[in-house]
C-alpha atoms as a PDB file:
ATOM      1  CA  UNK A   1     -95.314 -90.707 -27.605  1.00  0.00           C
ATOM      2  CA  UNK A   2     -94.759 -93.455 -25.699  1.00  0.00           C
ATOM      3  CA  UNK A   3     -92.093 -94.917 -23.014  1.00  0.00           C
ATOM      4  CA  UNK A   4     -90.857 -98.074 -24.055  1.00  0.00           C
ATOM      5  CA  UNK A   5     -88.649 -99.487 -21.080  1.00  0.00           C
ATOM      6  CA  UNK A   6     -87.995-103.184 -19.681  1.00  0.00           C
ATOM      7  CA  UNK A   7     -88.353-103.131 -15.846  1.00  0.00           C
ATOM      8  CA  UNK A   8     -84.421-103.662 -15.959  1.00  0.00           C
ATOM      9  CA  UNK A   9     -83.785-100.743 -18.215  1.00  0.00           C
ATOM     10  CA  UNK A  10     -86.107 -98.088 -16.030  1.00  0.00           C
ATOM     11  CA  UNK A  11     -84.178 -99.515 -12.852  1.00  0.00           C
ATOM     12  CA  UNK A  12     -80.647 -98.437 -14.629  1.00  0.00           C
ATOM     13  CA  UNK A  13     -82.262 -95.206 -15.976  1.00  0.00           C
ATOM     14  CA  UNK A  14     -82.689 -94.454 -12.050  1.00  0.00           C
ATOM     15  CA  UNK A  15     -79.211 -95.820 -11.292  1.00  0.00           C
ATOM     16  CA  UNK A  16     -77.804 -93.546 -13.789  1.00  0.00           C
ATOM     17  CA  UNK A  17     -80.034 -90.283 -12.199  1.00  0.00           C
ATOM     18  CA  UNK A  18     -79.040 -91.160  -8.494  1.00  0.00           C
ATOM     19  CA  UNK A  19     -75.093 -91.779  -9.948  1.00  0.00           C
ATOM     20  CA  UNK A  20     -75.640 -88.505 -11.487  1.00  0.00           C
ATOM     21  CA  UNK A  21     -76.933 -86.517  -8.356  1.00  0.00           C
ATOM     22  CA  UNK A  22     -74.189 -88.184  -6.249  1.00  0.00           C
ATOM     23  CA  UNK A  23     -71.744 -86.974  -7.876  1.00  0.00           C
ATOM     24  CA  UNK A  24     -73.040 -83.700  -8.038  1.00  0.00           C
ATOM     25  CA  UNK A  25     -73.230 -83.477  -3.639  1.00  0.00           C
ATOM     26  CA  UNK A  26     -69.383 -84.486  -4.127  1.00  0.00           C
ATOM     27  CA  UNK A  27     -68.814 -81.636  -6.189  1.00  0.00           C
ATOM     28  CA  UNK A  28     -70.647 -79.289  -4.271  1.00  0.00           C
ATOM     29  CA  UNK A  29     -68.386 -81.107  -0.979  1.00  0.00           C
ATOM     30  CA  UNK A  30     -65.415 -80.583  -2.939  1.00  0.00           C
ATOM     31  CA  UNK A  31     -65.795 -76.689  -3.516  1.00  0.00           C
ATOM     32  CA  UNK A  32     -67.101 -76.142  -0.209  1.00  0.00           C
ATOM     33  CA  UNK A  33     -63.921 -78.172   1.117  1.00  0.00           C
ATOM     34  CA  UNK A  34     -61.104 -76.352  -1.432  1.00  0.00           C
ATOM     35  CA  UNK A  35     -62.725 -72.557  -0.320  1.00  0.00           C
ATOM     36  CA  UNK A  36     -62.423 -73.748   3.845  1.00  0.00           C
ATOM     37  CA  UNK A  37     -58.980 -75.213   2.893  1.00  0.00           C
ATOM     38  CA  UNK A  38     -58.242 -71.758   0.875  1.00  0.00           C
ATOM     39  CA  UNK A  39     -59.197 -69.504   3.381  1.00  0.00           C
ATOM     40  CA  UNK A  40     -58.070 -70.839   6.988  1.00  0.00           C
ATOM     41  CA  UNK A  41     -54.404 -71.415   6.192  1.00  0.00           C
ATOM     42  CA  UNK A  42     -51.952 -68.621   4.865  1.00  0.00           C
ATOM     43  CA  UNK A  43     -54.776 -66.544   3.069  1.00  0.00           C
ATOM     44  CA  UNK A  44     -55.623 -64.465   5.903  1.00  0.00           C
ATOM     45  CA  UNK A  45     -57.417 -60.679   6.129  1.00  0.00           C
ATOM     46  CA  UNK A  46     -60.541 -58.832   4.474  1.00  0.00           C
ATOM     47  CA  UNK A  47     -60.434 -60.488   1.017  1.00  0.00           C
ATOM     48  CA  UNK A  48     -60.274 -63.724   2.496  1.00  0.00           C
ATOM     49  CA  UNK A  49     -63.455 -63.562   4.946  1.00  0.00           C
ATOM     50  CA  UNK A  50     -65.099 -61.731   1.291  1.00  0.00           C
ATOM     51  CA  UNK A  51     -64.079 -65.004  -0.411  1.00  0.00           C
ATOM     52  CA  UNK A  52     -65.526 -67.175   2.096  1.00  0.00           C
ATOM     53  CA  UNK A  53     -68.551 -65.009   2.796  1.00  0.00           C
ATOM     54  CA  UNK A  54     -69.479 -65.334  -1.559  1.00  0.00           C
ATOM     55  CA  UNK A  55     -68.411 -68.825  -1.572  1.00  0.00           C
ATOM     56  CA  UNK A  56     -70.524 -69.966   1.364  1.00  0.00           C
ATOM     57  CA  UNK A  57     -73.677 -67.634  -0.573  1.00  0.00           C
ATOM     58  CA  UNK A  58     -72.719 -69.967  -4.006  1.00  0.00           C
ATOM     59  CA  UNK A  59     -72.467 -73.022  -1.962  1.00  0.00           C
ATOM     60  CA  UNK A  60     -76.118 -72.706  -0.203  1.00  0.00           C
ATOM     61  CA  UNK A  61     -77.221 -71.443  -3.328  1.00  0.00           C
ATOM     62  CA  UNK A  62     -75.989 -74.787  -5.040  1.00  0.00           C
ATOM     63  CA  UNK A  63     -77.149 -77.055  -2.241  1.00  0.00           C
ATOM     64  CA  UNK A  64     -80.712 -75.628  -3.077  1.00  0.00           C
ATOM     65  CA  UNK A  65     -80.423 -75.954  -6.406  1.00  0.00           C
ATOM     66  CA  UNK A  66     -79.589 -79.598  -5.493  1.00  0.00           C
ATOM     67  CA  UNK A  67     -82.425 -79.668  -3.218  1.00  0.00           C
ATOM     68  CA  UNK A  68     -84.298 -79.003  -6.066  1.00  0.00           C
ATOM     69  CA  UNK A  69     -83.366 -81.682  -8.609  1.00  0.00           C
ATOM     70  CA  UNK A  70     -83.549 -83.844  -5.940  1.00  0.00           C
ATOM     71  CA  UNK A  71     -86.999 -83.795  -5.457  1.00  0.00           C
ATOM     72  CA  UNK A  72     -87.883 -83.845  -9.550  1.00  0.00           C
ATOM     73  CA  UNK A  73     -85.405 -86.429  -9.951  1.00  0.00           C
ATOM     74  CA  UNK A  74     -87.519 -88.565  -7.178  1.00  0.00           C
ATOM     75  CA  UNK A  75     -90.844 -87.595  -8.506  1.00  0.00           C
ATOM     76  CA  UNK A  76     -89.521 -89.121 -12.170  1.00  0.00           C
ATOM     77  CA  UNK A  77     -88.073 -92.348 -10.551  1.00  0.00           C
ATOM     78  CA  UNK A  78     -91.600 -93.168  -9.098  1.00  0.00           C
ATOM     79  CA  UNK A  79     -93.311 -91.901 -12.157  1.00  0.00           C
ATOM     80  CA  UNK A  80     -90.976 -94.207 -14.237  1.00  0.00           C
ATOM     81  CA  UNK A  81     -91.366 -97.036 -12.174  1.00  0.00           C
ATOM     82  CA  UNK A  82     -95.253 -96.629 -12.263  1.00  0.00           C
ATOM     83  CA  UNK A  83     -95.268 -96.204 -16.222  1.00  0.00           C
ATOM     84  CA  UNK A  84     -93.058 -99.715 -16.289  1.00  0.00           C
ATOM     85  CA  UNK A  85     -95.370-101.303 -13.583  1.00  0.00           C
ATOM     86  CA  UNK A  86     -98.161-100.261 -15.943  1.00  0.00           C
ATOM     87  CA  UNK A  87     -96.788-101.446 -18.971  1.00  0.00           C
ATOM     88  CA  UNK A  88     -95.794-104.834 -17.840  1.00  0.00           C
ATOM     89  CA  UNK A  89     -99.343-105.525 -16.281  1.00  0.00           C
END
């Protein structure tokens, strides 16, 4: 098997992984904003502060996961880009 990218098409490869992880930390924002929103206006009491307590648990559980592809997703870009540096030398 072999990798057959132009320098150009590796470099939009990695555009299209760091578009791709961007919009995944706006998603994660956007949760995290709707349950604050959610439960510090009119939804007050006990299953409120549960709410917020499980959401705030999924949302540090999704900012590791995050966390995670993060760091794969750099390790790929830099083994991309050394595969293309290799392949055009």
């Amino acid at each position: 098997m072999t990798l057959n990218l132009t320098p150009s098409e590796a470099e939009t490869k990695i555009t299209q992984v760091d578009e791709a992880m961007g919009n995944l930390r706006t998603l994660a924002s956007k949760i995290l904003d709707s349950t604050e929103t959610m439960t510090s206006g009119s939804w007050l009491g006990g299953r409120a502060q549960v709410f917020r307590s499980i959401m705030t648990q999924h949302s540090d559980d999704f900012n590791y996961v995050i966390g995670q592809l993060t760091q794969v997703a750099e390790k790929g870009k830099g083994d991309i880009r050394t595969l293309v540096s290799h392949d055009t030398d």
